[in-house]
N, C-alpha and C. Protein backbone atom coordinates (compact mmCIF):
# COMPACT_ATOMS: atom_id res chain seq x y z
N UNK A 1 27.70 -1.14 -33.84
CA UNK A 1 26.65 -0.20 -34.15
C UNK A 1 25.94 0.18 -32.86
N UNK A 2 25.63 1.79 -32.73
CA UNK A 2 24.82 1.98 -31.25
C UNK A 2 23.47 1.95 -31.45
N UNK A 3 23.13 1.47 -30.79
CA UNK A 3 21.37 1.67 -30.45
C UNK A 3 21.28 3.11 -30.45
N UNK A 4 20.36 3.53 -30.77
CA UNK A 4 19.81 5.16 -30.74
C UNK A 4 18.97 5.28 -29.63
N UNK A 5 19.40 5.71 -28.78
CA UNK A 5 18.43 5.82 -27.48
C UNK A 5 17.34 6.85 -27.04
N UNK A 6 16.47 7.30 -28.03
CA UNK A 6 15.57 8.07 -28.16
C UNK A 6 14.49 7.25 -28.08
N UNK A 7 13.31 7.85 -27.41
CA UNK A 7 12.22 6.90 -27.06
C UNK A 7 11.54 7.58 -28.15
N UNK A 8 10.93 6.58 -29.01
CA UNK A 8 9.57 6.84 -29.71
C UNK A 8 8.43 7.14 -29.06
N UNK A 9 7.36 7.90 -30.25
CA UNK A 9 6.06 8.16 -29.74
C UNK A 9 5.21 6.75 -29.22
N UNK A 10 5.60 5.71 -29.92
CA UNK A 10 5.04 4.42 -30.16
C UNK A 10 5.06 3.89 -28.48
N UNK A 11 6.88 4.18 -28.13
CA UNK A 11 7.37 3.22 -26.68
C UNK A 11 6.32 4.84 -25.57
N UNK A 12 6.40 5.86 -25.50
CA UNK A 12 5.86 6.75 -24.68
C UNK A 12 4.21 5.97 -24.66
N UNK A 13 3.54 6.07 -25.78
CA UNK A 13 2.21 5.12 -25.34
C UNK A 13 2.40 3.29 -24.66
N UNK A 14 3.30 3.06 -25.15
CA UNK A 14 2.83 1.83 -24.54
C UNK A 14 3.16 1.90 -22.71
N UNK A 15 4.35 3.28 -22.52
CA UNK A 15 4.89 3.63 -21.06
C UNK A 15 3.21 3.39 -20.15
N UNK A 16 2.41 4.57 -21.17
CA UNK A 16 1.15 5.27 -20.28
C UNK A 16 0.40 3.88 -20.40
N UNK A 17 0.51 3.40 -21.17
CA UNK A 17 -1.06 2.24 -21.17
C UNK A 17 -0.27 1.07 -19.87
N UNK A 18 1.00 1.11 -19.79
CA UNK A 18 1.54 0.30 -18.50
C UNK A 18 0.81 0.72 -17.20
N UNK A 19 1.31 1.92 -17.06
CA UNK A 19 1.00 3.43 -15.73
C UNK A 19 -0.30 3.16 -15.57
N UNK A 20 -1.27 2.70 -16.50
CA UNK A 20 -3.00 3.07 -16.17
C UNK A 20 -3.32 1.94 -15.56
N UNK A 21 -2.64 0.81 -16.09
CA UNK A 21 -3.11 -1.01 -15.92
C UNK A 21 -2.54 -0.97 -13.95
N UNK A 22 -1.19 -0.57 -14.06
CA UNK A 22 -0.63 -0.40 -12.64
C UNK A 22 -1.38 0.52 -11.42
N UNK A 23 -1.57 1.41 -12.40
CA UNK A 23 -2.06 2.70 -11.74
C UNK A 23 -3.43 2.57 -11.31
N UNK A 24 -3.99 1.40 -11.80
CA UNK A 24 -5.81 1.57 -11.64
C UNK A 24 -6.58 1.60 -10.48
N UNK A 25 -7.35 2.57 -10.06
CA UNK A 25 -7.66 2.81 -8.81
C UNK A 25 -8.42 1.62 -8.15
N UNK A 26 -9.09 1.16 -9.53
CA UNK A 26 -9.72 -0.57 -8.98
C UNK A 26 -9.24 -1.14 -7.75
N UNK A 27 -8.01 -1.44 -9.09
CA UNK A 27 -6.96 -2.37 -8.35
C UNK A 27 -5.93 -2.16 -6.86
N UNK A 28 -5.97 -0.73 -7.31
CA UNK A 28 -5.50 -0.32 -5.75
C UNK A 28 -6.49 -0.20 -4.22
N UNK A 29 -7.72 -0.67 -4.96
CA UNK A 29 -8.81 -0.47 -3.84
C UNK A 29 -8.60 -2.10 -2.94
N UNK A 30 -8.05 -3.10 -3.93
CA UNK A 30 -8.12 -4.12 -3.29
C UNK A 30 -6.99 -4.17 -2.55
N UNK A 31 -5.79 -3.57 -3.04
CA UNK A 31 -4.89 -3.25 -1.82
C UNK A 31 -5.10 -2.55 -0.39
N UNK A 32 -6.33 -1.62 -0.53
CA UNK A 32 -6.47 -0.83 0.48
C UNK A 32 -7.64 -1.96 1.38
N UNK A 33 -8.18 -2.43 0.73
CA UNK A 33 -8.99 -3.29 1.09
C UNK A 33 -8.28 -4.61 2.02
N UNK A 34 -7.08 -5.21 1.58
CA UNK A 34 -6.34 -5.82 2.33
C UNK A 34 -5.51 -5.76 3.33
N UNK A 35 -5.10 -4.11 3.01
CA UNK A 35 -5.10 -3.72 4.57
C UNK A 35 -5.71 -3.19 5.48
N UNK A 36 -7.33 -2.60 4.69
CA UNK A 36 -7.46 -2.84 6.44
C UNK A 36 -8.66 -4.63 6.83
N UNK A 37 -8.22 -5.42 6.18
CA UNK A 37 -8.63 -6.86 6.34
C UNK A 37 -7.80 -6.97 7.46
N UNK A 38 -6.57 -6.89 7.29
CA UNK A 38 -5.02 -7.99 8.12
C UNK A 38 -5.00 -5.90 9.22
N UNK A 39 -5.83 -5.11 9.49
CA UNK A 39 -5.55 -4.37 10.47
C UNK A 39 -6.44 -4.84 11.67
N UNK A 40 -5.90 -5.43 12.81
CA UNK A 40 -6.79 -6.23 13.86
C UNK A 40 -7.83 -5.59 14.61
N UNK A 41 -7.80 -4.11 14.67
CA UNK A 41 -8.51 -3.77 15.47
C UNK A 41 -10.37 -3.46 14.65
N UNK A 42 -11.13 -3.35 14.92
CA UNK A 42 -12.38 -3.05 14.31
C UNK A 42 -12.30 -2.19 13.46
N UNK A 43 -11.72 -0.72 13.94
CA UNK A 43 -12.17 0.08 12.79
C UNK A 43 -10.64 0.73 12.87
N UNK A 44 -10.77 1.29 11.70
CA UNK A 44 -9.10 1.72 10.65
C UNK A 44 -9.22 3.45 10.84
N UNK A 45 -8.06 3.98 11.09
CA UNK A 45 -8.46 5.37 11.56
C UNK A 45 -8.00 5.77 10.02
N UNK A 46 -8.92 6.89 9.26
CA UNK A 46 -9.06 7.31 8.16
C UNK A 46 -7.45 7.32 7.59
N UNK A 47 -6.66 8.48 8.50
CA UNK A 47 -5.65 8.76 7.90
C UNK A 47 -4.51 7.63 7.69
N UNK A 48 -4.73 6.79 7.96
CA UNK A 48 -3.75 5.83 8.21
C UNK A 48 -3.74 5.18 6.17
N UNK A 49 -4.54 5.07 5.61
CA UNK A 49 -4.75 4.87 4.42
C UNK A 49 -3.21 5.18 3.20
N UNK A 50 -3.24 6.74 3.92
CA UNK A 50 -2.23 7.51 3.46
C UNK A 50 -0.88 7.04 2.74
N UNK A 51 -0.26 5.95 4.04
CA UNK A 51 0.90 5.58 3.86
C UNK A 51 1.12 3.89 2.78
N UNK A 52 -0.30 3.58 2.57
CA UNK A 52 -0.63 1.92 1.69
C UNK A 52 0.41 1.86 0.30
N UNK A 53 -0.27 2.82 -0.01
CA UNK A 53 0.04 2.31 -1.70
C UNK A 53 1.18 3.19 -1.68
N UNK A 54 1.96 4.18 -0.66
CA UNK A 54 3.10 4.35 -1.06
C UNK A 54 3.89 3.26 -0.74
N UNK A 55 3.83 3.07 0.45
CA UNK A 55 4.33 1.56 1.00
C UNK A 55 4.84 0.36 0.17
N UNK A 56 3.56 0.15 -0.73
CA UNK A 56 3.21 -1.23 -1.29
C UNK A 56 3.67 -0.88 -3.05
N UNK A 57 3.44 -0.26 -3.50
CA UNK A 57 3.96 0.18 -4.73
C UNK A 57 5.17 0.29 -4.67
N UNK A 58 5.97 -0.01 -3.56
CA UNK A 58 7.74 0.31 -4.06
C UNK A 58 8.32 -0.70 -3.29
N UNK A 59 9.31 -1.53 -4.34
CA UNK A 59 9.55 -3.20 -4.50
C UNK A 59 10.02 -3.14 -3.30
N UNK A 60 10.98 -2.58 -3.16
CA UNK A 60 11.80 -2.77 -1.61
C UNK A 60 11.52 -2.93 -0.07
N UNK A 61 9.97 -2.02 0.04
CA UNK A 61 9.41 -2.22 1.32
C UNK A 61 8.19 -3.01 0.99
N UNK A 62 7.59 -3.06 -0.07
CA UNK A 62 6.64 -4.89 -0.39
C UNK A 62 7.76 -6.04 0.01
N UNK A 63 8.62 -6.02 -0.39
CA UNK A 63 9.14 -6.91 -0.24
C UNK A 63 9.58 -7.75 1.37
N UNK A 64 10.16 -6.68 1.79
CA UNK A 64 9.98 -6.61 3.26
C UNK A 64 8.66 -7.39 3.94
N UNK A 65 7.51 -6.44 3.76
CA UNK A 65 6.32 -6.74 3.85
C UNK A 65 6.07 -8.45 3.56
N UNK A 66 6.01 -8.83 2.30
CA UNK A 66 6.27 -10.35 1.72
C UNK A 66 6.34 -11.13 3.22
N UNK A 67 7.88 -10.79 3.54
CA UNK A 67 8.16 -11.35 4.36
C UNK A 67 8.13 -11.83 5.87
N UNK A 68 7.46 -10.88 6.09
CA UNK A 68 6.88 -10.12 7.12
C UNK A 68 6.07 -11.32 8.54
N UNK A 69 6.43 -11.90 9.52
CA UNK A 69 4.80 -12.39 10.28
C UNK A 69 4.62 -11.94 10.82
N UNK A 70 3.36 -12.22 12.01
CA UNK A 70 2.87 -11.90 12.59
C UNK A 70 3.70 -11.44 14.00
N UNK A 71 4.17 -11.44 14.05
CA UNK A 71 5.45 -11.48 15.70
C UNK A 71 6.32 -10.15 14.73
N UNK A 72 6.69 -9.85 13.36
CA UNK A 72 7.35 -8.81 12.86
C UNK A 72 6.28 -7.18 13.89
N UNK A 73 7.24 -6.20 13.47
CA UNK A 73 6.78 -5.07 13.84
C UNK A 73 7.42 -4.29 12.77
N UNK A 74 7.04 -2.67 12.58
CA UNK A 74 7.32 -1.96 11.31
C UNK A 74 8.90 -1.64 11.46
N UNK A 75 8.90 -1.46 12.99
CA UNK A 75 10.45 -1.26 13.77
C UNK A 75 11.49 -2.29 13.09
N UNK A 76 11.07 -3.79 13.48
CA UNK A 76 11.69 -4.47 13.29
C UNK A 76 12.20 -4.99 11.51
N UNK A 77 11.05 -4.42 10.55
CA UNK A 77 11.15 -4.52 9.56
C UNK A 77 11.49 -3.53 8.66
N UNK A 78 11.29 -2.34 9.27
CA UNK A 78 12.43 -0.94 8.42
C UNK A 78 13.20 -0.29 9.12
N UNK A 79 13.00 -0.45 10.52
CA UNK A 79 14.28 0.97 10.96
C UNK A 79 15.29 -0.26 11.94
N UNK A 80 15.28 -0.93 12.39
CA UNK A 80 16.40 -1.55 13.08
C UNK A 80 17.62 -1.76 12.22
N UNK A 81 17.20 -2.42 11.22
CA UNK A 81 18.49 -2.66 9.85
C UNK A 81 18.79 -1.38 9.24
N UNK A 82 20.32 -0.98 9.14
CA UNK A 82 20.19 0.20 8.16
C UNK A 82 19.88 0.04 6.78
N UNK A 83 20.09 -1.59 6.50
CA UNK A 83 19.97 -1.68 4.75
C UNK A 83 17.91 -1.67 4.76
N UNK A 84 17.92 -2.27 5.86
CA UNK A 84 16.21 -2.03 5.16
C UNK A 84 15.31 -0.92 5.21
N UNK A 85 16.11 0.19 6.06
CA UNK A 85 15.29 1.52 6.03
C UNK A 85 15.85 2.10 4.81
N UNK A 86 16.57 1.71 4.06
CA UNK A 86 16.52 1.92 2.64
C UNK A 86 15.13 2.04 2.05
N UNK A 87 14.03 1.20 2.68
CA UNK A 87 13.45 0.64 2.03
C UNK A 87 12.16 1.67 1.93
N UNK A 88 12.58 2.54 2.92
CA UNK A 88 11.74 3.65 3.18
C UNK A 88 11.97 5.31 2.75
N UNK A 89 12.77 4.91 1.97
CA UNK A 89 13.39 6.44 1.67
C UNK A 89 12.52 6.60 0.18
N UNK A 90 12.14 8.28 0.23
CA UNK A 90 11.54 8.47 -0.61
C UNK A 90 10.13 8.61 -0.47
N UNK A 91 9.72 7.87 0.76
CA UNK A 91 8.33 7.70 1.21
C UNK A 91 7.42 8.92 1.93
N UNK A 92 7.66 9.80 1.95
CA UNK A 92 7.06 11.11 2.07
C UNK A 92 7.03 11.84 0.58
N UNK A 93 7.74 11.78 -0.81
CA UNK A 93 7.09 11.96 -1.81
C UNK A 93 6.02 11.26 -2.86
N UNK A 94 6.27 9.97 -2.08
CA UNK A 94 5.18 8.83 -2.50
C UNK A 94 3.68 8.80 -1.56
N UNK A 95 3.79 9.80 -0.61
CA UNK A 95 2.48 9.66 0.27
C UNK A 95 1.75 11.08 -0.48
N UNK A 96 2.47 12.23 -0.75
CA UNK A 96 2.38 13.36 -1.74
C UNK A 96 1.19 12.70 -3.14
N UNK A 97 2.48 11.77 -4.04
CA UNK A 97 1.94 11.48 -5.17
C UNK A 97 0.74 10.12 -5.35
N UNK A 98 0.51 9.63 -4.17
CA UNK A 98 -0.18 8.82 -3.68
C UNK A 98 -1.72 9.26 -3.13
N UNK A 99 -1.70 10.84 -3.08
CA UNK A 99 -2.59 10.70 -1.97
C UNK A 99 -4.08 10.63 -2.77
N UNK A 100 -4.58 11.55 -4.41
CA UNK A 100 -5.81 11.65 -5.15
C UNK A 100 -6.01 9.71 -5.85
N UNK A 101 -4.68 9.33 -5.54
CA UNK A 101 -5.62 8.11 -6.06
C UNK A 101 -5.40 7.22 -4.62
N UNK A 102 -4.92 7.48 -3.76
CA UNK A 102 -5.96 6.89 -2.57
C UNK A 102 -7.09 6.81 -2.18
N UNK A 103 -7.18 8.73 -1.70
CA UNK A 103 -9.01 8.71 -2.32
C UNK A 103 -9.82 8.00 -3.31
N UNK A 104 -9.26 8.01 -4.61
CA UNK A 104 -10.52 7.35 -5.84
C UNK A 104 -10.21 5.76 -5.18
N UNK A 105 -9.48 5.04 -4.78
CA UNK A 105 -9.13 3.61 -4.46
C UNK A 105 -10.77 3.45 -3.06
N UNK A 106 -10.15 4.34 -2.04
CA UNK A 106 -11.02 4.23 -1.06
C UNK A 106 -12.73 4.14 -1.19
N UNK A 107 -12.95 5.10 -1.99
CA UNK A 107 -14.14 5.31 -2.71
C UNK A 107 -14.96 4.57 -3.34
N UNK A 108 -13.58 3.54 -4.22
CA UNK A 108 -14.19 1.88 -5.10
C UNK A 108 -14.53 1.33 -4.25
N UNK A 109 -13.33 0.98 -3.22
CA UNK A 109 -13.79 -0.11 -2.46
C UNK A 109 -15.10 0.01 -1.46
N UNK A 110 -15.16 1.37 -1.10
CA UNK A 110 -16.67 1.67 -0.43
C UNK A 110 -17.93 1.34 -0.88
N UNK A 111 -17.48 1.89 -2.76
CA UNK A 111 -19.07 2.32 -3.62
C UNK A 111 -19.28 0.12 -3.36
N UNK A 112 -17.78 -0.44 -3.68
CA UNK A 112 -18.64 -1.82 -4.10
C UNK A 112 -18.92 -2.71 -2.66
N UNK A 113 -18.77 -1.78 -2.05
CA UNK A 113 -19.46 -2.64 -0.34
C UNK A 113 -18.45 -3.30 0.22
N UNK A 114 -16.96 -3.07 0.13
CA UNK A 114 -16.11 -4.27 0.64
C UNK A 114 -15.62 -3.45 2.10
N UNK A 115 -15.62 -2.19 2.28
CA UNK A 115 -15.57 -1.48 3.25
C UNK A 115 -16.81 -0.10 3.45
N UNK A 116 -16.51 0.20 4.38
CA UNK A 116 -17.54 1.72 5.06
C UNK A 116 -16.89 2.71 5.81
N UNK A 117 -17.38 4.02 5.53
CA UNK A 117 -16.77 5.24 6.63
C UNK A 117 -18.14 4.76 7.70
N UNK A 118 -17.04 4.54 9.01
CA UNK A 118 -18.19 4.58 9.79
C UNK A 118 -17.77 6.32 10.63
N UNK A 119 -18.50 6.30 11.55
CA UNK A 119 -18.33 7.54 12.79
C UNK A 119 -16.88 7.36 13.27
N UNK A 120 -16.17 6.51 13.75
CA UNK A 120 -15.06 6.37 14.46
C UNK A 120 -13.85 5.98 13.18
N UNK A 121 -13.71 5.35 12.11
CA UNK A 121 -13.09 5.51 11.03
C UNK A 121 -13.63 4.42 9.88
N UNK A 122 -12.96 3.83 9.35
CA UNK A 122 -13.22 2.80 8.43
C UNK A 122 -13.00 1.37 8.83
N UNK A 123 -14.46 0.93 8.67
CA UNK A 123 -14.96 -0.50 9.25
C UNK A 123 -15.18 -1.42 7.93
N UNK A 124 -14.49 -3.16 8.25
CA UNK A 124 -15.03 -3.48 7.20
C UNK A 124 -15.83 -4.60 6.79
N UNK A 125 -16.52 -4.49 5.64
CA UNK A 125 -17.79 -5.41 5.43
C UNK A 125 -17.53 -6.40 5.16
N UNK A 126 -16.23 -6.90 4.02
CA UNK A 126 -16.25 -7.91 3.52
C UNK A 126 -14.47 -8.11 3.52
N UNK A 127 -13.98 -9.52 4.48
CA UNK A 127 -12.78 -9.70 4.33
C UNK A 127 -12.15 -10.28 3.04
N UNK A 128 -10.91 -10.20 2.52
CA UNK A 128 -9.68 -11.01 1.77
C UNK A 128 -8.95 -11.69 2.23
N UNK A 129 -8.61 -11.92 1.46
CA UNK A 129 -7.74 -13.17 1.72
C UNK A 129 -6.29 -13.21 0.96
N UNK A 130 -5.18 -12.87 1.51
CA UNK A 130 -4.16 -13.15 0.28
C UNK A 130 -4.11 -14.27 -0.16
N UNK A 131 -4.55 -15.88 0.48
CA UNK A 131 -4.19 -16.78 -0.26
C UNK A 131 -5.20 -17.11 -1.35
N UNK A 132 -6.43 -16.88 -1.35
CA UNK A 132 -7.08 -16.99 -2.55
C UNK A 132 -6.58 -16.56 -3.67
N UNK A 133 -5.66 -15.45 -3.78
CA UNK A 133 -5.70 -14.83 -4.99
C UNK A 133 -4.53 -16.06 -5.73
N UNK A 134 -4.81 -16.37 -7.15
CA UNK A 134 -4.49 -17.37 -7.44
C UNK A 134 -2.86 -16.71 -8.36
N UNK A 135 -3.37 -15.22 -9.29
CA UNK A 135 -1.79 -14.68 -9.42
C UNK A 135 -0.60 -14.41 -8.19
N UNK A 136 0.57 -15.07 -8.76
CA UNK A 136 1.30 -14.60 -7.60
C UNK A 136 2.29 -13.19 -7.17
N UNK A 137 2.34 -12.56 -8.25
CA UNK A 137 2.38 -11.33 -8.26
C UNK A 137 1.04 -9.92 -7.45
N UNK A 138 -0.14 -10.62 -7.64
CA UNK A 138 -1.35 -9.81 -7.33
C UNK A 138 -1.23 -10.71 -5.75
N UNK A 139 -1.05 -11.74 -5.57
CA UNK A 139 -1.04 -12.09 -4.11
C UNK A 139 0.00 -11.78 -3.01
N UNK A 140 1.55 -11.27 -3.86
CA UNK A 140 1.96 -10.67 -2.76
C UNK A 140 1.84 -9.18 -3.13
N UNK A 141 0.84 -8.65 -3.51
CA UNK A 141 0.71 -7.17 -3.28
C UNK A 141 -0.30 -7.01 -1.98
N UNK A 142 -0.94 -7.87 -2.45
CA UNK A 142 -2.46 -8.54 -1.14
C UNK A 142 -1.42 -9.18 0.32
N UNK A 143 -0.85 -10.00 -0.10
CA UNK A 143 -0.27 -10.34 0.95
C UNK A 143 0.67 -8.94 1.89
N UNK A 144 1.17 -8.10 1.06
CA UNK A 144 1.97 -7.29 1.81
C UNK A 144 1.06 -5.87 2.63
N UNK A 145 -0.02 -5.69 1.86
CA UNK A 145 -0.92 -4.98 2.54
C UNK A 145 -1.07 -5.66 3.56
N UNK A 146 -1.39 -6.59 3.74
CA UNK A 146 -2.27 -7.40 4.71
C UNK A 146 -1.30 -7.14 6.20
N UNK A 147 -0.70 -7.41 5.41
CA UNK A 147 0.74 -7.61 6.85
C UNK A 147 1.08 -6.26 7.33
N UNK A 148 0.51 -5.22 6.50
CA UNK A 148 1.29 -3.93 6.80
C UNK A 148 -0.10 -3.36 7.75
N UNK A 149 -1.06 -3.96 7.56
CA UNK A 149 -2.41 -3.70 8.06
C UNK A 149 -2.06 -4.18 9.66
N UNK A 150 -1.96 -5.71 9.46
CA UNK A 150 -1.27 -6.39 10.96
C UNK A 150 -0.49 -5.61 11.74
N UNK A 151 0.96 -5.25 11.14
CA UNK A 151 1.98 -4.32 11.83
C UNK A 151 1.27 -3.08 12.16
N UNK A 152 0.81 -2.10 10.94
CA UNK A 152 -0.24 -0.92 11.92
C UNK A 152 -1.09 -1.20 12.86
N UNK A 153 -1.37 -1.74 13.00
CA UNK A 153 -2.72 -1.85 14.21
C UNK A 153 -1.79 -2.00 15.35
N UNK A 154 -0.84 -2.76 15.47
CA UNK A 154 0.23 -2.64 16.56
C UNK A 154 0.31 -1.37 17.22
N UNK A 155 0.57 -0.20 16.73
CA UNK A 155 0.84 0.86 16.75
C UNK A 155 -0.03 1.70 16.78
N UNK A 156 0.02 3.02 17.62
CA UNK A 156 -0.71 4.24 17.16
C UNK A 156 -0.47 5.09 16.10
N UNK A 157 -1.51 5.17 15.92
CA UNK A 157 -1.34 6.36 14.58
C UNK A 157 -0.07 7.35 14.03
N UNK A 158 -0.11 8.26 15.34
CA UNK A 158 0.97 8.88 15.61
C UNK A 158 2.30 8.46 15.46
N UNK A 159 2.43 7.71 15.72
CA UNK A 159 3.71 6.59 16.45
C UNK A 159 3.99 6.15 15.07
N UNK A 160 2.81 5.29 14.14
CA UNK A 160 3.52 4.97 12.31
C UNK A 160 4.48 5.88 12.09
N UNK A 161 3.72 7.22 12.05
CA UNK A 161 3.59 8.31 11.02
C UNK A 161 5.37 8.55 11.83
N UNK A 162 4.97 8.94 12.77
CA UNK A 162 6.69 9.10 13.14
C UNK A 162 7.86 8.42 13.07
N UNK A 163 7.35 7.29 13.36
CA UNK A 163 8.49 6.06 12.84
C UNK A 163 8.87 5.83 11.09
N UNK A 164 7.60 6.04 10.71
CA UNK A 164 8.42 5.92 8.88
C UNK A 164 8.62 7.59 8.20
N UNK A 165 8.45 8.23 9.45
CA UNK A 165 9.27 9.79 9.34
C UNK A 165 8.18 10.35 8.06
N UNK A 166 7.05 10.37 8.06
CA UNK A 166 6.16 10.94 7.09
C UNK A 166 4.90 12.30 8.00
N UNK A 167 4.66 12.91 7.08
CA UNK A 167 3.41 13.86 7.49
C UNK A 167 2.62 13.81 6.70
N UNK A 168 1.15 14.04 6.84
CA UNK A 168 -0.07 14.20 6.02
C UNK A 168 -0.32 16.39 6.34
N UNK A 169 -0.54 16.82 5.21
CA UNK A 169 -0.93 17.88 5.27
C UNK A 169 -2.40 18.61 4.90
């Protein structure tokens, strides 16, 4: 007997009530928040935000990230290997569909004091920690920001954006 492979109205709501729990700008504020914790230099240049939650939202370059220390570079962790710049493909329509809830993310984490726009870019008030977080799913999302925060600061601005082959418009 075949399964009937038509999605119900029933499975389409439970899709969206997934998308909102994943999707929540809250929660993505603490991602943005963790990277720029683990970004070394004082202050975070605005646009750099851009590339987080496309980054970190797609298993293949979190994962990377996961793995990631301090001695890693973005070089060394997506474009030297050809299988792991896999890990980056796609990532200029994810900085696209990424970018209005970056803003609302940036915004949480501002309104609740954990970061600030200063004059020179975004400075921050209150650090994270990936190992506190006690889920381990929510800790390597924290953890992979963090590290991706580390690896950017390595780098100039310019220099990310060109290396993971993306533009902001």
């Amino acid at each position: 007997m075949e399964r009937d492979e038509t999605i119900t109205y029933e499975e389409y709501e439970y899709i969206d009530h997934i998308q909102n729990i994943t999707l929540n700008p809250f929660y993505m504020s603490r991602i943005i928040h963790a990277f720029i914790s683990g970004y070394e230099k004082s202050v975070v240049p605005f646009n750099l935000l851009y590339i987080v939650l496309p980054i970190i939202y797609y298993r293949p370059s979190r994962k990377l990230l996961i793995t990631a220390q301090s001695r890693s570079s973005l070089r060394s962790l997506f474009v030297d290997d050809v299988n792991k710049a896999a890990a980056l493909g796609g990532l200029q329509e994810r900085v696209f569909y990424f970018y209005t809830l970056t803003n609302q993310s940036f915004i949480i984490a501002a309104n609740e004091g954990r970061i600030r726009l200063g004059s020179e870019g975004i400075e921050l008030s209150q650090t994270i920690d990936y190992k506190d977080t006690l889920n381990k799913n929510v800790r390597d999302f924290i953890r992979a920001a963090h590290y991706l925060g580390l690896l950017c600061s390595k780098m100039e601005v310019s220099n990310v954006y060109r290396l993971l082959g993306v533009t902001l418009l």
